[in-house]
N, C-alpha and C. Protein backbone atom coordinates (compact mmCIF):
# COMPACT_ATOMS: atom_id res chain seq x y z
N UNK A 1 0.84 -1.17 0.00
CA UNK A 1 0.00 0.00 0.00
C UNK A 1 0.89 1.24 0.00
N UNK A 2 0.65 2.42 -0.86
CA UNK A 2 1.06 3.41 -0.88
C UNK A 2 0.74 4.11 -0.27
N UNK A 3 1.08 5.00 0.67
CA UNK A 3 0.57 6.90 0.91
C UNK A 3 0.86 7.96 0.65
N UNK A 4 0.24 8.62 0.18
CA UNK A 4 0.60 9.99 -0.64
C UNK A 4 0.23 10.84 -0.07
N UNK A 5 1.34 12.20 0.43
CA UNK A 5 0.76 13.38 0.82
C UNK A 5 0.92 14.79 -0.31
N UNK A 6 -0.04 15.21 -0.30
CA UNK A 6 -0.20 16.36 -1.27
C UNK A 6 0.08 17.75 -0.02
N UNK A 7 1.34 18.72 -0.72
CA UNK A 7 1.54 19.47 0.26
C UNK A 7 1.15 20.83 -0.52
N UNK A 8 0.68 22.02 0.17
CA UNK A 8 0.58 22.96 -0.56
C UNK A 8 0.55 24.27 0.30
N UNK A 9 1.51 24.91 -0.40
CA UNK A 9 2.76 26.32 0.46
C UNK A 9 3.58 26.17 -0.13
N UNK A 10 4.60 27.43 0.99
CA UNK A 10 6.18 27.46 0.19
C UNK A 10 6.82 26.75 1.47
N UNK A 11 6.21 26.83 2.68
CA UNK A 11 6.70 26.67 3.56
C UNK A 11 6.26 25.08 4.73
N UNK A 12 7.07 23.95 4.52
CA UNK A 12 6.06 22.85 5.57
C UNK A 12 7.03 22.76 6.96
N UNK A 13 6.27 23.21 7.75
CA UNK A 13 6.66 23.27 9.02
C UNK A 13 6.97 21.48 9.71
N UNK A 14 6.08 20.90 9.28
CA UNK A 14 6.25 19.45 10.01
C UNK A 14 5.16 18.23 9.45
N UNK A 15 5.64 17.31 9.16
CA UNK A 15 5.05 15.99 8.64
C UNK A 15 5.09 15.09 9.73
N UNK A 16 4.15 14.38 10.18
CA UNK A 16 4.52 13.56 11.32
C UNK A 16 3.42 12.12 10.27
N UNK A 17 4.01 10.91 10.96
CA UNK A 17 3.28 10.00 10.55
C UNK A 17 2.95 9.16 11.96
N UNK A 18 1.47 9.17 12.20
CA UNK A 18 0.36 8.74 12.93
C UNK A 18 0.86 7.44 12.62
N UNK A 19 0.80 6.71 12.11
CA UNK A 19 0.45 5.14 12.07
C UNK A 19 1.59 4.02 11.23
N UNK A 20 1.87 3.45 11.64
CA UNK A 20 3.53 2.37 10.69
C UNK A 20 2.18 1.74 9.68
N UNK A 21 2.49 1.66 8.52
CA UNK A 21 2.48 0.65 7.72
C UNK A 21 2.08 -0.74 8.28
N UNK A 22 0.89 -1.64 7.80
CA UNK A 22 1.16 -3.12 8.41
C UNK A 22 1.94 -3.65 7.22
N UNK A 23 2.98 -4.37 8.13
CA UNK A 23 4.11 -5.37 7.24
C UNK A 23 3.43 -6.19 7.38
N UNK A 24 2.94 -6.70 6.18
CA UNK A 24 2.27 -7.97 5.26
C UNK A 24 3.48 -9.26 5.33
N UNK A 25 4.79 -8.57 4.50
CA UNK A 25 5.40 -9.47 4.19
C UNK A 25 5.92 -10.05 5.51
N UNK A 26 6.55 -9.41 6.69
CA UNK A 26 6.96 -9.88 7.99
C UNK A 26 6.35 -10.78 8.72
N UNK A 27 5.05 -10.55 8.44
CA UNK A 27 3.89 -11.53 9.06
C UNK A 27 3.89 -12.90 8.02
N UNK A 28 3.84 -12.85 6.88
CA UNK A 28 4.30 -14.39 5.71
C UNK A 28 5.50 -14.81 6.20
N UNK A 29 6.57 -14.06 6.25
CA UNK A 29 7.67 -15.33 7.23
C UNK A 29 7.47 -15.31 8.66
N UNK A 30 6.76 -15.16 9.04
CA UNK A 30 6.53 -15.42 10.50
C UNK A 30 5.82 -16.60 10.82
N UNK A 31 4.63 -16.74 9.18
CA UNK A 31 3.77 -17.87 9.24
C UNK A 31 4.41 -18.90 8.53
N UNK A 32 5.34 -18.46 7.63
CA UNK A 32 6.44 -19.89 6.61
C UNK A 32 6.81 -20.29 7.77
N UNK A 33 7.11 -19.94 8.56
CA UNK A 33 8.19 -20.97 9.58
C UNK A 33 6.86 -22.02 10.31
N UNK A 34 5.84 -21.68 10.76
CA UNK A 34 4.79 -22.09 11.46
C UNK A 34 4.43 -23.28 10.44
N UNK A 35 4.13 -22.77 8.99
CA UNK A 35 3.34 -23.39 7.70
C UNK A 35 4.36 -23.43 6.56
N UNK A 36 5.51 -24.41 6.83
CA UNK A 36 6.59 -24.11 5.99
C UNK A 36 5.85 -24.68 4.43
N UNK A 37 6.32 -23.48 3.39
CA UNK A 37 6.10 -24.00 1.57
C UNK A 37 4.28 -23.81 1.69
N UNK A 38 3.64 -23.65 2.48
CA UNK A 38 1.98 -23.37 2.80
C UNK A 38 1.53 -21.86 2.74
N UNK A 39 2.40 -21.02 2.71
CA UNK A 39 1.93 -19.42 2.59
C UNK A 39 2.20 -19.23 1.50
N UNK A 40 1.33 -18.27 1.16
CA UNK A 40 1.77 -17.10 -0.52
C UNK A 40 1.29 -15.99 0.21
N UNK A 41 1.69 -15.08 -0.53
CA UNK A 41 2.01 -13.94 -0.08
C UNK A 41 1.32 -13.22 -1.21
N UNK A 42 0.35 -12.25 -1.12
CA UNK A 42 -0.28 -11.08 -2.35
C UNK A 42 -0.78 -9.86 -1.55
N UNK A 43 0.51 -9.23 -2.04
CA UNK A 43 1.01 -8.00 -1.45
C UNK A 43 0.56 -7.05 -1.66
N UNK A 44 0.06 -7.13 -3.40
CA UNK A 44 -0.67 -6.18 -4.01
C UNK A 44 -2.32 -5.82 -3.99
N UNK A 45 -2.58 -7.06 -3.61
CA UNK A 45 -3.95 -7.49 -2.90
C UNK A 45 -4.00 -7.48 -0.97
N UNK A 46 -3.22 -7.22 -0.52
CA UNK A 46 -3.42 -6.74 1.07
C UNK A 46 -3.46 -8.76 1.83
N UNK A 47 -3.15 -9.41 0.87
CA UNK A 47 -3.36 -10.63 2.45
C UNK A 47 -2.66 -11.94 2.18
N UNK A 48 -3.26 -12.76 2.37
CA UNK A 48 -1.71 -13.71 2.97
C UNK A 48 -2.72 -15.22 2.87
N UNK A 49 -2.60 -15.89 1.82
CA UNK A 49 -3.52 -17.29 1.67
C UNK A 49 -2.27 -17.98 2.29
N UNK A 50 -2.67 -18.94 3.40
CA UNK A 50 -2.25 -20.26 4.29
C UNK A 50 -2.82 -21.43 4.21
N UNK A 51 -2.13 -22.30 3.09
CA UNK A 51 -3.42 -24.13 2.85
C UNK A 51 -3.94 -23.87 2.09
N UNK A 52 -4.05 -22.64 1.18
CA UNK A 52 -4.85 -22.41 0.29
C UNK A 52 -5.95 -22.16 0.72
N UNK A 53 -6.45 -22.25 2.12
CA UNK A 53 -7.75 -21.87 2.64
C UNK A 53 -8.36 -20.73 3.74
N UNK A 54 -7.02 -20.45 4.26
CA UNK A 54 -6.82 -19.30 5.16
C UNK A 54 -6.97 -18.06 4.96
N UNK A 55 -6.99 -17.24 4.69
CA UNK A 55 -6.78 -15.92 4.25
C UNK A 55 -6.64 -14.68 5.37
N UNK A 56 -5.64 -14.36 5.67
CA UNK A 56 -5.00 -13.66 6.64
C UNK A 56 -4.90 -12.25 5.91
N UNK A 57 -5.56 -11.09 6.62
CA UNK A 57 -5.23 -9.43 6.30
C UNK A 57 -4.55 -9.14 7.61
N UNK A 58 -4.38 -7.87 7.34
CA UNK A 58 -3.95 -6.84 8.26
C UNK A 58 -5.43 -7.27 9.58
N UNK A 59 -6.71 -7.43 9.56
CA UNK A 59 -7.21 -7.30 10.73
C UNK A 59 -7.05 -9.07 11.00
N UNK A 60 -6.12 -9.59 11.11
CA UNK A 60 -6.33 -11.40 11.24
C UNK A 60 -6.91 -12.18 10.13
N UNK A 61 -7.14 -13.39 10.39
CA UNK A 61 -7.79 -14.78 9.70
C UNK A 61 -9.69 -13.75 9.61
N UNK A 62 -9.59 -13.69 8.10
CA UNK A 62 -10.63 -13.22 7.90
C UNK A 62 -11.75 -14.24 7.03
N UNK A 63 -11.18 -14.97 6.75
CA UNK A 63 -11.59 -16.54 6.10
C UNK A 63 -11.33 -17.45 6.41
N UNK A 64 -11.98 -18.85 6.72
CA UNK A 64 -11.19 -20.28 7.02
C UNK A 64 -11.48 -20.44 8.55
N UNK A 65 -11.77 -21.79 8.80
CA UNK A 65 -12.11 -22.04 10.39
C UNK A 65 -11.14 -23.32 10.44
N UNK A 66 -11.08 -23.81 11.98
CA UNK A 66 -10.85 -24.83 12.24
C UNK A 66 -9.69 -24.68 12.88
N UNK A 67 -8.80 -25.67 13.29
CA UNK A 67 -7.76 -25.74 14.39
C UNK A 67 -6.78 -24.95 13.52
N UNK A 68 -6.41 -25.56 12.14
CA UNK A 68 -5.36 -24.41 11.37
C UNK A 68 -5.65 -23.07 11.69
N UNK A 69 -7.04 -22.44 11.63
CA UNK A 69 -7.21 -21.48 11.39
C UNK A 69 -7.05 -20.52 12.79
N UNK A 70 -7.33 -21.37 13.76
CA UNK A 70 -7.18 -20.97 14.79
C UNK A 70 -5.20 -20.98 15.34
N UNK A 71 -4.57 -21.50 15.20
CA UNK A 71 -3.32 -21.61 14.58
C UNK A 71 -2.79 -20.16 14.18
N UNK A 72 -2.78 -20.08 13.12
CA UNK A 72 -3.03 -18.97 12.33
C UNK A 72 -3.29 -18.07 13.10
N UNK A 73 -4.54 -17.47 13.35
CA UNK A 73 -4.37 -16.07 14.40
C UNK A 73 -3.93 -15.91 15.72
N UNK A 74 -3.45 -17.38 16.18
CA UNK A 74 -2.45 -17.09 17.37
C UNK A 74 -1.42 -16.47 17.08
N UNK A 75 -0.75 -16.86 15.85
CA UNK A 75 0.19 -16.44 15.13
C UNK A 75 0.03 -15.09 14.83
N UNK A 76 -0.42 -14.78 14.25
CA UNK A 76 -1.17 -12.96 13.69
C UNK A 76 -0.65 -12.42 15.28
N UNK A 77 -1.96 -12.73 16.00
CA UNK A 77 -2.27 -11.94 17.67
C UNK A 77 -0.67 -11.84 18.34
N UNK A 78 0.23 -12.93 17.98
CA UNK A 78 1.63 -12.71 18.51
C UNK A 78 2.54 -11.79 17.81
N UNK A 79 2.65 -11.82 16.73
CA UNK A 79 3.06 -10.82 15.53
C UNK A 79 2.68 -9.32 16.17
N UNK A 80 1.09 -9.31 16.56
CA UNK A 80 0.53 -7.74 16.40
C UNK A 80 1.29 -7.44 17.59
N UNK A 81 1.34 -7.88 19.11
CA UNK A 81 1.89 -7.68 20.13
C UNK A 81 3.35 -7.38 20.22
N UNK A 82 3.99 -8.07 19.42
CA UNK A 82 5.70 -7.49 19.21
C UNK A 82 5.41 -6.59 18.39
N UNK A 83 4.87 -6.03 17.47
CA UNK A 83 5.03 -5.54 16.45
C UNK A 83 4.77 -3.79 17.26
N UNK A 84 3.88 -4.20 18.19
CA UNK A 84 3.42 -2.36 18.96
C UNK A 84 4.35 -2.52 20.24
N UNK A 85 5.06 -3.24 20.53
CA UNK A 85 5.64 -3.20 21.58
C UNK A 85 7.04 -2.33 21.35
């Protein structure tokens, strides 16, 4: 995902950025090691197929049930916790 700021003056006093980026890709090797050769990664599309049946975004396992799946957003929920820490 891109962000674009449009600035307009002669003069910018200060840019601050509110919010990091979610690393997509950091979270796919976090889950290769969990689901080794089982993740793909579509980066350009925002999410993260696991088994081919999973589908992991930025807000967790937004598709797919079951013990994998549950798996899976332990994984995410541990990721998000280091990741703001």
């Amino acid at each position: 995902k891109l962000h674009r700021v449009f600035l307009n003056g002669n003069v910018v006093a200060q840019i601050l950025s509110v919010e990091k980026p979610f690393d997509l890709r950091a979270l796919a090797e976090r889950l290769e090691r969990v689901f080794p050769t089982m993740v793909k990664l579509y980066e350009d599309k925002g999410f993260i197929w696991v088994m081919d049946k999973i589908k992991v975004t930025e807000k967790g396992v937004v598709e797919g049930s079951g013990p994998a799946a549950e798996r899976v957003q332990k994984v995410y929920e541990q990721f998000i916790s280091e990741t703001k820490a």
